[in-house]
C-alpha atoms as a PDB file:
ATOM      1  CA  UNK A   1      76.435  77.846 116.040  1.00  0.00           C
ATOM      2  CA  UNK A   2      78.896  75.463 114.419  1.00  0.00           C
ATOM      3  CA  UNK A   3      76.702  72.645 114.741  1.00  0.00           C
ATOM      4  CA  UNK A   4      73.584  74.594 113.480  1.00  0.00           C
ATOM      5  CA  UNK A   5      75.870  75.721 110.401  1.00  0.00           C
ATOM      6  CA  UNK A   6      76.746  72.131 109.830  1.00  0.00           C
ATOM      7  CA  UNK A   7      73.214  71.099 109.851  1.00  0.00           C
ATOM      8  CA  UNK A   8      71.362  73.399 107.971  1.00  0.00           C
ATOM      9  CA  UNK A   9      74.149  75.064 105.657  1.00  0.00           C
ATOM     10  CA  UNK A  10      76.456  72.705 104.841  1.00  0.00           C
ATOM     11  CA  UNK A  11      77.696  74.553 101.766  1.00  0.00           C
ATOM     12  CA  UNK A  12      78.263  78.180 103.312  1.00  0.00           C
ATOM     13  CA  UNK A  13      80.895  80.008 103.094  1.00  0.00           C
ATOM     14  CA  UNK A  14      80.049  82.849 104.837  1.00  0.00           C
ATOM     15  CA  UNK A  15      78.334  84.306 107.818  1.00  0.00           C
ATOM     16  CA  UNK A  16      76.344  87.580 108.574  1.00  0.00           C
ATOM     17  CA  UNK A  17      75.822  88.865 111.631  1.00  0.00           C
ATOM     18  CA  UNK A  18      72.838  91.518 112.597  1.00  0.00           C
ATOM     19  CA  UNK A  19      73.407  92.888 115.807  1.00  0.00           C
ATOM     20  CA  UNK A  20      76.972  91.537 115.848  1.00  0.00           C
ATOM     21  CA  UNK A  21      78.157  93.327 119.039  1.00  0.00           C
ATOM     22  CA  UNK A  22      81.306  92.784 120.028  1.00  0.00           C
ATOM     23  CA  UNK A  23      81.560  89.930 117.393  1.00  0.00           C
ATOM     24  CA  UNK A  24      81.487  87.223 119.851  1.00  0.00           C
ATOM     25  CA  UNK A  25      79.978  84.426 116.417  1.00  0.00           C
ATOM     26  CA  UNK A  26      82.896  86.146 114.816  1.00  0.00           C
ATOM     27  CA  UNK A  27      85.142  84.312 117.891  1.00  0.00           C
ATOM     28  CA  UNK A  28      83.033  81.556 118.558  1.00  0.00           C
ATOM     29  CA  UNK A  29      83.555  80.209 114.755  1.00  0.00           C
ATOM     30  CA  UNK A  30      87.448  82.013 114.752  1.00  0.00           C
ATOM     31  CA  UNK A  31      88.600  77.875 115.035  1.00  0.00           C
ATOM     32  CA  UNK A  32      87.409  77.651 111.721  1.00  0.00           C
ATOM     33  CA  UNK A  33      89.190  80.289 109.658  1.00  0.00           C
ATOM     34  CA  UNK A  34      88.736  82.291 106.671  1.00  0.00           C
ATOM     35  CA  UNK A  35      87.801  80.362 103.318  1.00  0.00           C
ATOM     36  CA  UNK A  36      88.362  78.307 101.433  1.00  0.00           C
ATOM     37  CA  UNK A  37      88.311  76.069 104.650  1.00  0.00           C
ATOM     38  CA  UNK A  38      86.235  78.343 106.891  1.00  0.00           C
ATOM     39  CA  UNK A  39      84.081  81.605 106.663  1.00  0.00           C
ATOM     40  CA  UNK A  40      84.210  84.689 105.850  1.00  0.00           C
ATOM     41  CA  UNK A  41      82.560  87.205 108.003  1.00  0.00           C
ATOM     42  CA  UNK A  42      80.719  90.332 107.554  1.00  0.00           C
ATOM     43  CA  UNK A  43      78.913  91.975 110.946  1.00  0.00           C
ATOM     44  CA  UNK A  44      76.364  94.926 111.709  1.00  0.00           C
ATOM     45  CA  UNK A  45      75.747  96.851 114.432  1.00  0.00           C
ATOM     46  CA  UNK A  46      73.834  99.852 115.022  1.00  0.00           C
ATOM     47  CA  UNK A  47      76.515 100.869 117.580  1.00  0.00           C
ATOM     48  CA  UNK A  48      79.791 102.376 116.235  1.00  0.00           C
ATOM     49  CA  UNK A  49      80.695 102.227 119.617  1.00  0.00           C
ATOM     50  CA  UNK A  50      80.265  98.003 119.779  1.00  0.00           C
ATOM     51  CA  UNK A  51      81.748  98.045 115.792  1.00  0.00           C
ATOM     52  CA  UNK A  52      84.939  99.512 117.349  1.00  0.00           C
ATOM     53  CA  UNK A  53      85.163  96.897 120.139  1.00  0.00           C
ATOM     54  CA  UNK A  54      84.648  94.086 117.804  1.00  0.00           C
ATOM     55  CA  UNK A  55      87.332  95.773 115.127  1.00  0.00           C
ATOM     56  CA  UNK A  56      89.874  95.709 118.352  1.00  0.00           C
ATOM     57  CA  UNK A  57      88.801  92.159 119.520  1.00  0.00           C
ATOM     58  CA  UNK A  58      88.389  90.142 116.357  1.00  0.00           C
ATOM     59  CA  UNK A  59      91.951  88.912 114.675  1.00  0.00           C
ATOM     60  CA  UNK A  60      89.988  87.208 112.244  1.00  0.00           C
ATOM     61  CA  UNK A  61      89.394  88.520 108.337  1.00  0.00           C
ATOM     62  CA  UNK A  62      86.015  89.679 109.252  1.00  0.00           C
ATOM     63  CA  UNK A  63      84.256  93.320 107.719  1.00  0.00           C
ATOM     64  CA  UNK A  64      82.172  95.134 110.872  1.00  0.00           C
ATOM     65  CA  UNK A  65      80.346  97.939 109.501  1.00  0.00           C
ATOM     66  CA  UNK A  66      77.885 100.280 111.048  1.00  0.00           C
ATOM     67  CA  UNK A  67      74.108  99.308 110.255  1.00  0.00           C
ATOM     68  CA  UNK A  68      70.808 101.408 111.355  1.00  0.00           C
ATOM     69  CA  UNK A  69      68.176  98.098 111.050  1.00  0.00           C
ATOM     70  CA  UNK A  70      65.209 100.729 111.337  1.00  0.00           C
ATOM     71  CA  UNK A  71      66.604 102.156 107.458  1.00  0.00           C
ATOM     72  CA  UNK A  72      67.268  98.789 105.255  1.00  0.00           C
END
């Protein structure tokens, strides 16, 4: 993901997440940090279940919400 980031959005500065699960691309880029050196993160999940595993797992600055993708 880091790479792809690197290659395609040089500039960003943040990261979305649909689907985000236990926020495992909220670990997986963790190295990185929170801006203005890293991202900042902001994840969906239709689960509140999964939003409440990522909130306990993820030590990084990152906003996990609840989403329903069939109701944009």
């Amino acid at each position: 993901v880091r790479a792809l980031l690197a290659r395609h959005a040089p500039h960003a500065r943040t990261v979305v997440a649909l689907g985000a699960g236990t926020g495992s691309l909220a670990l997986a880029l963790q190295p990185l940090g929170p801006p203005p050196g890293g991202f900042a993160y902001r994840a969906f999940d239709g689960s509140p279940a999964m939003v409440d595993v990522a909130r306990a797992t993820v030590d990084v600055p990152v906003t996990f919400d609840v989403l329903d993708f069939r109701d944009p």
